[in-house]
Protein backbone atom coordinates (compact mmCIF):
# COMPACT_ATOMS: atom_id res chain seq x y z
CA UNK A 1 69.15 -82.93 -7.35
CA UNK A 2 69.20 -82.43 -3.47
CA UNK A 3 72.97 -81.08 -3.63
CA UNK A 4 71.56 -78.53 -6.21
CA UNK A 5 68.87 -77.29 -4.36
CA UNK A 6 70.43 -76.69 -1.43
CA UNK A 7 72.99 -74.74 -3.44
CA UNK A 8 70.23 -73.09 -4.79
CA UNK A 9 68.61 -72.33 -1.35
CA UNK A 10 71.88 -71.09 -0.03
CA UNK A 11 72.33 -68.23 -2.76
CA UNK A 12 68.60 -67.14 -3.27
CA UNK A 13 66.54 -68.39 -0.23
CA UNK A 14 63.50 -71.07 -0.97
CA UNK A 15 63.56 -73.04 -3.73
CA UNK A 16 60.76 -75.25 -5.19
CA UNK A 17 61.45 -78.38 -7.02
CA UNK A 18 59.00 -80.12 -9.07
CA UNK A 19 60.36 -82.99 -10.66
CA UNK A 20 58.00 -84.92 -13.53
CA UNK A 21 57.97 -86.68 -16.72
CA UNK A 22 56.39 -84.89 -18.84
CA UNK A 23 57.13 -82.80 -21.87
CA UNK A 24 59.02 -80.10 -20.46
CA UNK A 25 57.21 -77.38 -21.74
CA UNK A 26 54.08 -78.55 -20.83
CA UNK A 27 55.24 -79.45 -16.99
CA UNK A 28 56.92 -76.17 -16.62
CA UNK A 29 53.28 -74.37 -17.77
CA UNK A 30 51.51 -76.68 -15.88
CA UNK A 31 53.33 -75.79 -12.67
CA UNK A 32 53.53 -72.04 -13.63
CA UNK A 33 49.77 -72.31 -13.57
CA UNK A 34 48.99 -74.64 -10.38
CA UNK A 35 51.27 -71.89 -8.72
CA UNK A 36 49.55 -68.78 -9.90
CA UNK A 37 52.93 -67.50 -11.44
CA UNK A 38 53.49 -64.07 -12.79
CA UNK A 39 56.47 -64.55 -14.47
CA UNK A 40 58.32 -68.04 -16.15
CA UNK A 41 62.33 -67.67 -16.65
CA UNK A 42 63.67 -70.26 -19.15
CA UNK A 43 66.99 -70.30 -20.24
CA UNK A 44 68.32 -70.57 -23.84
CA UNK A 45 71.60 -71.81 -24.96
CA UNK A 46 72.59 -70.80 -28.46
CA UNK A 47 74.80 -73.64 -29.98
CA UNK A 48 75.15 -71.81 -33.87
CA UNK A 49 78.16 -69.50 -32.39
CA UNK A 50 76.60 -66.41 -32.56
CA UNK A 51 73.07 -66.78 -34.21
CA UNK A 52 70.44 -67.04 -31.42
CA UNK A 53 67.78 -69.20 -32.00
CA UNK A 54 65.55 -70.40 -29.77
CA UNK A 55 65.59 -74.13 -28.39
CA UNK A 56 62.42 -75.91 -28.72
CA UNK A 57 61.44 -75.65 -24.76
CA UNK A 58 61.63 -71.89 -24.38
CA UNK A 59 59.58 -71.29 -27.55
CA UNK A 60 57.21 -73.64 -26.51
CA UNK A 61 57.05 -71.96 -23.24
CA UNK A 62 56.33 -68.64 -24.28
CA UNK A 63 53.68 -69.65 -26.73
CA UNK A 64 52.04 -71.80 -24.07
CA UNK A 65 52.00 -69.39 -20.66
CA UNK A 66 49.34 -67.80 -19.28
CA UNK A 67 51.68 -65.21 -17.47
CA UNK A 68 54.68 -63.68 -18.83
CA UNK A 69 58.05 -65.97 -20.06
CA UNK A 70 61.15 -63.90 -19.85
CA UNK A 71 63.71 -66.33 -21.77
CA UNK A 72 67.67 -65.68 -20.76
């Protein structure tokens, strides 16, 4: 995780980490709130080969945020 972030930090300046164990869409909302966020990005990996559909955490996400979820 540290050899990740300070990739991260390199390419894109501060970086947050908030590691906890938790469902993830719940910590990720959570945190959005806490931090008075304005926007979530989530990612979403199709694995049907062509056919997007959303994973479970993104969906959850956007049904769950108080701001806006952009998923990628």
């Amino acid at each position: 995780m540290a050899e990740l972030r300070r990739m991260a930090e390199l390419e894109f300046g501060r970086v947050e980490t908030n590691p906890v164990a938790a469902d993830p869409a719940d910590a990720i909302t959570r945190v959005a709130t806490e931090e008075d966020a304005d926007l979530i990005v989530v990612g979403s990996k199709s694995s049907d080969h062509g056919t997007r559909h959303l994973p479970s955490v993104p969906e959850a996400v956007m049904d769950k945020a108080a701001c806006a979820a952009l998923v990628v």
